[in-house]
N, C-alpha and C. Protein backbone atom coordinates (compact mmCIF):
# COMPACT_ATOMS: atom_id res chain seq x y z
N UNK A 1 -65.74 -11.10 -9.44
CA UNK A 1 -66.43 -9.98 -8.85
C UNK A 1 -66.95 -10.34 -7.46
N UNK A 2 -67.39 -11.74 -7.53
CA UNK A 2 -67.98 -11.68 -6.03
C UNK A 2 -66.31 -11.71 -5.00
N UNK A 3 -65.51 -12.51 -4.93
CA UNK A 3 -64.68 -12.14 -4.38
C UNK A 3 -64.09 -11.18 -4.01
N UNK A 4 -64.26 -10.31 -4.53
CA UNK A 4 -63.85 -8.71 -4.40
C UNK A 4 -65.46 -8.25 -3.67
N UNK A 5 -66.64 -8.45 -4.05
CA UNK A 5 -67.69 -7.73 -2.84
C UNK A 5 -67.39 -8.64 -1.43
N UNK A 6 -66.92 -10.09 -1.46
CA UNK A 6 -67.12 -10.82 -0.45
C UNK A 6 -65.62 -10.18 0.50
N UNK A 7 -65.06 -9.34 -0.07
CA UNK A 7 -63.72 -9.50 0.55
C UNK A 7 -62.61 -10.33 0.72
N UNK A 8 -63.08 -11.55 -0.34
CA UNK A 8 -61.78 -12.41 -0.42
C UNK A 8 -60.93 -12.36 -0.95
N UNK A 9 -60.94 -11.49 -2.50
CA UNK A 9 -59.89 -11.26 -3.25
C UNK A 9 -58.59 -10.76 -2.70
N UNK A 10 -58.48 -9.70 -1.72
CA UNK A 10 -57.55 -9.00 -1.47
C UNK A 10 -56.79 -9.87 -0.71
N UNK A 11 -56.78 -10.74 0.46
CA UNK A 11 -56.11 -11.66 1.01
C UNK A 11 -55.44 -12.75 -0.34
N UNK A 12 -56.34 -13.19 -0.89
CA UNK A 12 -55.33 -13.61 -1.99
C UNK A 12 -54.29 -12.92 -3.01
N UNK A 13 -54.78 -11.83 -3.07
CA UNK A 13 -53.72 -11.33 -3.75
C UNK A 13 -52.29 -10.79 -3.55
N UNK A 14 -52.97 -10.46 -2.28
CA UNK A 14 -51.65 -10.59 -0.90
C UNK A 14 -50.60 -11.51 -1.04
N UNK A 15 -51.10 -12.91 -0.62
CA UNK A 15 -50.64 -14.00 -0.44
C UNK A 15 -49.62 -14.45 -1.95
N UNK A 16 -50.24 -13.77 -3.33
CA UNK A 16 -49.30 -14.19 -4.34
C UNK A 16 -48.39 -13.49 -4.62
N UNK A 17 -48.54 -12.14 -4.45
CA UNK A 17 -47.33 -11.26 -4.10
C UNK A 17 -46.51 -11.58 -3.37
N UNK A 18 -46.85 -12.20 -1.66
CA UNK A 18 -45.84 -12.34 -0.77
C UNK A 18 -45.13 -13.55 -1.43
N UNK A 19 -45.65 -14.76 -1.94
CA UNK A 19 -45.19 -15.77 -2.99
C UNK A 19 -43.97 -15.48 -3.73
N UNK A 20 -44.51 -14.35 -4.79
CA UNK A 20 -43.72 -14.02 -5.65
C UNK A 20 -42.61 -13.42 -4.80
N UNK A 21 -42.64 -12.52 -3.97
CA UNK A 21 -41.39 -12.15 -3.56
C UNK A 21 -40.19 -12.71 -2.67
N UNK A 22 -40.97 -14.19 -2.53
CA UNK A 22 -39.81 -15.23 -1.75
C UNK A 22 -39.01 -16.31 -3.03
N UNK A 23 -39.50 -15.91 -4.41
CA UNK A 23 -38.81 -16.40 -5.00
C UNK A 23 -37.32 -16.17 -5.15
N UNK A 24 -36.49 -16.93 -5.77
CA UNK A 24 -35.06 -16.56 -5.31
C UNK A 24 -34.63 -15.71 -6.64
N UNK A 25 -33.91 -14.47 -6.58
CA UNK A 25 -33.15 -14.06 -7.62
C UNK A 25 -32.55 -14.69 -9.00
N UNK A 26 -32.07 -14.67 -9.93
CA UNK A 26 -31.48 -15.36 -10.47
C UNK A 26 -29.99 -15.31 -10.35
N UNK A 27 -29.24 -15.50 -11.07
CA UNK A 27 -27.93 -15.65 -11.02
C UNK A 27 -27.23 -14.66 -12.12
N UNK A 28 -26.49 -13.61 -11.50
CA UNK A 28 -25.99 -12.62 -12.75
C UNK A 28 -25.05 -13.55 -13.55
N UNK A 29 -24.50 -12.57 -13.86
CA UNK A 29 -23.80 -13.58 -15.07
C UNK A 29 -21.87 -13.51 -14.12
N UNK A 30 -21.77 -12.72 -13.48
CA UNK A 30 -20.79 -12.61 -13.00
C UNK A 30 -20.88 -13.32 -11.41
N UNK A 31 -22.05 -13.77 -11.08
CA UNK A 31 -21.83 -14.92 -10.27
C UNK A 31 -21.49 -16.37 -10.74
N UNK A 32 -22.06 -16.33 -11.87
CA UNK A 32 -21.52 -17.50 -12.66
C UNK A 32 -20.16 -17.77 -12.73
N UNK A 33 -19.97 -16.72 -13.29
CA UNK A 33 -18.34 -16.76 -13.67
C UNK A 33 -17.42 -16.85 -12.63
N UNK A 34 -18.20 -16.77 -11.18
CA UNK A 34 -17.14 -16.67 -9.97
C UNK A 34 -17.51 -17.99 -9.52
N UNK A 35 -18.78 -18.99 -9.48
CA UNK A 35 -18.52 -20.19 -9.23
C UNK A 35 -18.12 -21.38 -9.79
N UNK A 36 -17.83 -20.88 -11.32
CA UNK A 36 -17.00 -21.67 -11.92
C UNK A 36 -15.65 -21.78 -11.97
N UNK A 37 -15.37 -20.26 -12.02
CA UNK A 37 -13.42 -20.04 -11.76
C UNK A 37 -13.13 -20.09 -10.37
N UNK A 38 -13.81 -20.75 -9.52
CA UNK A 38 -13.46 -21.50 -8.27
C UNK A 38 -12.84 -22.99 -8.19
N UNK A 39 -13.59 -23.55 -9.56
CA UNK A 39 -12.44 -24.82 -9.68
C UNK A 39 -12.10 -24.84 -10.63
N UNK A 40 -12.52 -24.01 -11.57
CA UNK A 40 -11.69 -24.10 -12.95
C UNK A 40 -11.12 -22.78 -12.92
N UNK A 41 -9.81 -22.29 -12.13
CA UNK A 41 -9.52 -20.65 -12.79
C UNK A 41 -8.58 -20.26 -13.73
N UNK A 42 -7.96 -21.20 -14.73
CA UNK A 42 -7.96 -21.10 -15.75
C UNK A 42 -9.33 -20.70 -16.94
N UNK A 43 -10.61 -20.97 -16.80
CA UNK A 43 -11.29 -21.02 -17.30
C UNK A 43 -11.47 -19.50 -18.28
N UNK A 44 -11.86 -19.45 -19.70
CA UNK A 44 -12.36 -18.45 -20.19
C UNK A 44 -14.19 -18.95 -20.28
N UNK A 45 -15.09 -18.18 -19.99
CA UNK A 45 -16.58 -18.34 -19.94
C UNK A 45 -16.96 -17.45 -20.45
N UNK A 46 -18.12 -17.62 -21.62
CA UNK A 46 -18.71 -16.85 -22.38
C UNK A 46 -20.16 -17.51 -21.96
N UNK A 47 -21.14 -16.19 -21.79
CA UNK A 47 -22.48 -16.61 -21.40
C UNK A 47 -23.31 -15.90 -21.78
N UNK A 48 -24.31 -16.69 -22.50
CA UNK A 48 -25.43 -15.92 -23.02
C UNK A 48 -26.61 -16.15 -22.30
N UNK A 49 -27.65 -15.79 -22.73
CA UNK A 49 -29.24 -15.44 -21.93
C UNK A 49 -29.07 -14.62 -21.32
N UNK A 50 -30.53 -14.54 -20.68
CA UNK A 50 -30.49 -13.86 -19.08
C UNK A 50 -30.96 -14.72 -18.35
N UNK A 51 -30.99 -13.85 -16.98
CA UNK A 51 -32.12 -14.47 -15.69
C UNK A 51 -31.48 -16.29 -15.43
N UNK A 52 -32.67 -16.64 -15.92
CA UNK A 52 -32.62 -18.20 -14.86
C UNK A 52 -32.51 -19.11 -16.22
N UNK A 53 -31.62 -18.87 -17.75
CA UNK A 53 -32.04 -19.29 -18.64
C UNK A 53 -30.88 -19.10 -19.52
N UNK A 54 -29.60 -19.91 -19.20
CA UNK A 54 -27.80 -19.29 -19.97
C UNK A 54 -27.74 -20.29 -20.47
N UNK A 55 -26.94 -19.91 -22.01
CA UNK A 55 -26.34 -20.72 -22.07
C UNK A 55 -24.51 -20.52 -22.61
N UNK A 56 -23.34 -21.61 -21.72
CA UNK A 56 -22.51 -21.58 -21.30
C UNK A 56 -21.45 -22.16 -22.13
N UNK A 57 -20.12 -21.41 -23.06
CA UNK A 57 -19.21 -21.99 -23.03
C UNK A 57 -18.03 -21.76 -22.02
N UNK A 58 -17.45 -23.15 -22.03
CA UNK A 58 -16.00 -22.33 -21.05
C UNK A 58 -14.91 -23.75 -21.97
N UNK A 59 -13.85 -22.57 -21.51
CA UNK A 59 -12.97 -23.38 -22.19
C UNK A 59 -11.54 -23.52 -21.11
N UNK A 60 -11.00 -25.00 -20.94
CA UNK A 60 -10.30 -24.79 -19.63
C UNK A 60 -9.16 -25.93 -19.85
N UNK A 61 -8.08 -25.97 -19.71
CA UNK A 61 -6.61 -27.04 -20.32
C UNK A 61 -7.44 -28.32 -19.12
N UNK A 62 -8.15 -27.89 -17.71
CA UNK A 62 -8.62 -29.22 -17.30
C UNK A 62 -9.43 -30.28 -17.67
N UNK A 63 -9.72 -29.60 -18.60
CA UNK A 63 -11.19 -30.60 -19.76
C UNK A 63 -10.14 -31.73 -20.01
N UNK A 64 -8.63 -31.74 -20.26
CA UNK A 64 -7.82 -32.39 -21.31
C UNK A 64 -7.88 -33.91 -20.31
N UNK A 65 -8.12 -34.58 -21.17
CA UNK A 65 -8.41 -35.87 -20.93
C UNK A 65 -9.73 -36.71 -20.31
N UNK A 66 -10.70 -34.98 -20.11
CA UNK A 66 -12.24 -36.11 -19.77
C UNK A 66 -12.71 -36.11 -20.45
N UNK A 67 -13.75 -37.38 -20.29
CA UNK A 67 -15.19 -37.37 -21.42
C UNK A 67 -15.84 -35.88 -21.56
N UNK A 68 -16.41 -36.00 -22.67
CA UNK A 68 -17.41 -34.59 -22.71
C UNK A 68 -18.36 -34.85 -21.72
N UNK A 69 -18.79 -35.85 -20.79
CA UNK A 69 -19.94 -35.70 -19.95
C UNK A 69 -19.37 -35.74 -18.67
N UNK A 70 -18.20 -35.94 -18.43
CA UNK A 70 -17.16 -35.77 -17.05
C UNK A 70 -16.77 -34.12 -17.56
N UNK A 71 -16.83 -33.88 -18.24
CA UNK A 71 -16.29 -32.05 -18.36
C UNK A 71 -17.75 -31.00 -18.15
N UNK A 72 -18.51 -31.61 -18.46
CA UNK A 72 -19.62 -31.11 -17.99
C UNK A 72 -20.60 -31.32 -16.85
N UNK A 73 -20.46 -32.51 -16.25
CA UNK A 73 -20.86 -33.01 -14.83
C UNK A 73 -19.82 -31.97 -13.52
N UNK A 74 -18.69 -31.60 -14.34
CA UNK A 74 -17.91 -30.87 -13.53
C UNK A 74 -18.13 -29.56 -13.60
N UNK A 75 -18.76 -28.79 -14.44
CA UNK A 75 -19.18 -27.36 -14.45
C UNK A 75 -20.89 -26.83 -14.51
N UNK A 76 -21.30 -28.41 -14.27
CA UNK A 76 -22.87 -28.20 -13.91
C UNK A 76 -22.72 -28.75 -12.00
N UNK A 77 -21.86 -28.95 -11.40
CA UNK A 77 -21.25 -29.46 -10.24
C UNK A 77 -20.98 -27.78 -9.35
N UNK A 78 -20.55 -26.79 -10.18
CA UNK A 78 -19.90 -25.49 -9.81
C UNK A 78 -21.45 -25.06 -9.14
N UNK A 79 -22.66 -25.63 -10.65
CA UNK A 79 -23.64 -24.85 -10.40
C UNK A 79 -24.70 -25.26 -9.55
N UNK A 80 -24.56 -26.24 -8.80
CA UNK A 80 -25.67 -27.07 -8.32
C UNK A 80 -26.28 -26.75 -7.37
N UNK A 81 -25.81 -25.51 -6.47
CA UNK A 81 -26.34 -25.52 -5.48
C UNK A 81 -27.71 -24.13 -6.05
N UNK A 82 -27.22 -23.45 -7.27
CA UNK A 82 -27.79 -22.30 -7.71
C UNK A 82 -29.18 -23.02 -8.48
N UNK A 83 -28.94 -24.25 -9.40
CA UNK A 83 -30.11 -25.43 -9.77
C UNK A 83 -30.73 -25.65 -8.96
N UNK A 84 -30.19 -26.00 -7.76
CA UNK A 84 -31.16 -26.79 -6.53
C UNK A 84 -32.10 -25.91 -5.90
N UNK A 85 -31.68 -24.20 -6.23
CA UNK A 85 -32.45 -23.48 -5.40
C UNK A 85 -33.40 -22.86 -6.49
N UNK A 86 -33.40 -23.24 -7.32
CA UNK A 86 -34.19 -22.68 -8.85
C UNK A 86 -33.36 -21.24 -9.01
N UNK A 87 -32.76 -20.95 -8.64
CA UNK A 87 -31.86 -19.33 -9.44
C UNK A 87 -31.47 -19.90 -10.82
N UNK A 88 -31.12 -20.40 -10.70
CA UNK A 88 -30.98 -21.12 -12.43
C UNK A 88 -31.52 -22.25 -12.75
N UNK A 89 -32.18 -22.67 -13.90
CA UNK A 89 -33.40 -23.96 -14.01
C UNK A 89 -33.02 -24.11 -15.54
N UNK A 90 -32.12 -23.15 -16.45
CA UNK A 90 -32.27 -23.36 -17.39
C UNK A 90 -31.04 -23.64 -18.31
N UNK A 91 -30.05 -24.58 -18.28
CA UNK A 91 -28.82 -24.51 -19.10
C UNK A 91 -28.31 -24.91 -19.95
N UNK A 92 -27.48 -24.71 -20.17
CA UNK A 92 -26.97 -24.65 -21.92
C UNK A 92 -25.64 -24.81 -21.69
N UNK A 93 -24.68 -26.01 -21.65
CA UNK A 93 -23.27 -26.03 -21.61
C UNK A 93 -22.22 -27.23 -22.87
N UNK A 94 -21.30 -26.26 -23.00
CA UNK A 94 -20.00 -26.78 -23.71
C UNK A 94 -19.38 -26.42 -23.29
N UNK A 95 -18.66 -27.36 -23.59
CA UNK A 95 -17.30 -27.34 -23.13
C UNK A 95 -16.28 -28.06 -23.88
N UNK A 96 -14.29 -26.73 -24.04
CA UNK A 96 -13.12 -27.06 -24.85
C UNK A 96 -12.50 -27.05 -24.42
N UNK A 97 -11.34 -27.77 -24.28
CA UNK A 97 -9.96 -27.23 -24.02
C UNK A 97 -9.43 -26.43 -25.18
N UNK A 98 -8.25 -25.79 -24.70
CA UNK A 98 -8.14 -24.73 -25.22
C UNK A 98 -7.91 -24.79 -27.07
N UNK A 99 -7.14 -26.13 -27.34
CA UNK A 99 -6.64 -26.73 -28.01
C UNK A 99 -8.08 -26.85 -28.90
N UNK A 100 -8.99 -27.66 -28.35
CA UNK A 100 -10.36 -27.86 -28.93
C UNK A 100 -10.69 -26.11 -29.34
N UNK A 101 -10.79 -25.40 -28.61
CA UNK A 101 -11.38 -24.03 -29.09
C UNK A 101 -10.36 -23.64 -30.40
N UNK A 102 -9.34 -23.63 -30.36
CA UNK A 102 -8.58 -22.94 -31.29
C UNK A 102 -8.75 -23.24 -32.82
N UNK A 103 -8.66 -24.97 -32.52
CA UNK A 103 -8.84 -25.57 -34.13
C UNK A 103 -10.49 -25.48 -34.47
N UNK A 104 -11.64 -25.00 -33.35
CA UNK A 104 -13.16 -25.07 -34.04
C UNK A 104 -13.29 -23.53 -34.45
N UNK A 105 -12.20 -22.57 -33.74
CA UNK A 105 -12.43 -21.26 -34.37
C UNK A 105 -11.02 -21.32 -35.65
N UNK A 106 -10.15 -21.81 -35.93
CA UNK A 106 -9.67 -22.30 -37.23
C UNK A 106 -10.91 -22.26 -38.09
N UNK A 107 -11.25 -23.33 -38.11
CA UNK A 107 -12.00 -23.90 -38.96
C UNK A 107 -13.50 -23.50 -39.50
N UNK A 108 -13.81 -22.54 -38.45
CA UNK A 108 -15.46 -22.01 -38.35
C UNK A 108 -14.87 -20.52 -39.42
N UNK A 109 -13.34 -20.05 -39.92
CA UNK A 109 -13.38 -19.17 -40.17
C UNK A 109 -13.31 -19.30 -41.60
N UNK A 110 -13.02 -20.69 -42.39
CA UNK A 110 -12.35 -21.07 -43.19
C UNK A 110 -13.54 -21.26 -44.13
N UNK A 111 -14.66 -21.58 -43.73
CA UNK A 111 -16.30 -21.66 -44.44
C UNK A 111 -16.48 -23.08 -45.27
N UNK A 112 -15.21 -24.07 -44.97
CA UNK A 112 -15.26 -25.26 -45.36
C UNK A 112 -15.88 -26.06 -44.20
N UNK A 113 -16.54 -27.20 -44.79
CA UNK A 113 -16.97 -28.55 -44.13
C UNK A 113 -15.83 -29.28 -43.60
N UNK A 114 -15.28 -29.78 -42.22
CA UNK A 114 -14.41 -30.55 -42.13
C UNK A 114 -15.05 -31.66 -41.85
N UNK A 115 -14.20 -32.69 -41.90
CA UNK A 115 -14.77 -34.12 -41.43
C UNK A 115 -13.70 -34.63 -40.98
N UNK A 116 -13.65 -35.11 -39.39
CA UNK A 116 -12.39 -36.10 -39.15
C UNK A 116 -13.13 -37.52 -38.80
N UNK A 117 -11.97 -38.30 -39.55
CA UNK A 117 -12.32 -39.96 -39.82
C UNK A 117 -11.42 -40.45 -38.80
């Protein structure tokens, strides 16, 4: 209350508004999908959340032969410049080749436990 008789409140409130509105957008979901099928355009991408908070499968024949953390250093790589600017802060990624997708939707339909030894 005294801030508001002293006249200080309103300059601050100013100031968090103007704040808030230099924050950066987030990232639709179809910008996503365009900076990833820039080096992967084979890629199929399925994305859930919203805003600044997805999470990402894609499935791409270039995965075939990397580690799972070289296949994902490469499609958190698409996104880095959108991380670096906080438009996106929040992710969620997998990643198949196509081969990998086919036999986990096989098998996810079948309602058995697999186990490979």
């Amino acid at each position: 209350e005294a801030l508001w008789q002293d006249g200080s409140l309103l300059p601050i409130l100013q100031q968090a508004v103007a704040v808030e509105d230099q924050q950066p957008a987030s990232l639709s979901h179809s910008e996503v999908e365009r900076l990833i099928g820039s080096v992967y355009p084979d890629a199929v991408i399925m994305i859930e959340g919203q805003g600044c908070d997805l999470s990402l499968t894609v499935i791409s024949a270039q995965f075939a032969g990397l580690s799972l953390v070289k296949q994902h250093q490469g499609v958190m790589q698409c996104l880095g410049e959108a991380l670096a600017s906080g438009r996106l802060h929040a992710l969620s990624v997998k990643t198949h080749t196509p081969e990998q997708w086919q036999a986990r939707q096989a098998g996810a339909g079948s309602g058995l436990l697999q186990i490979q030894i």
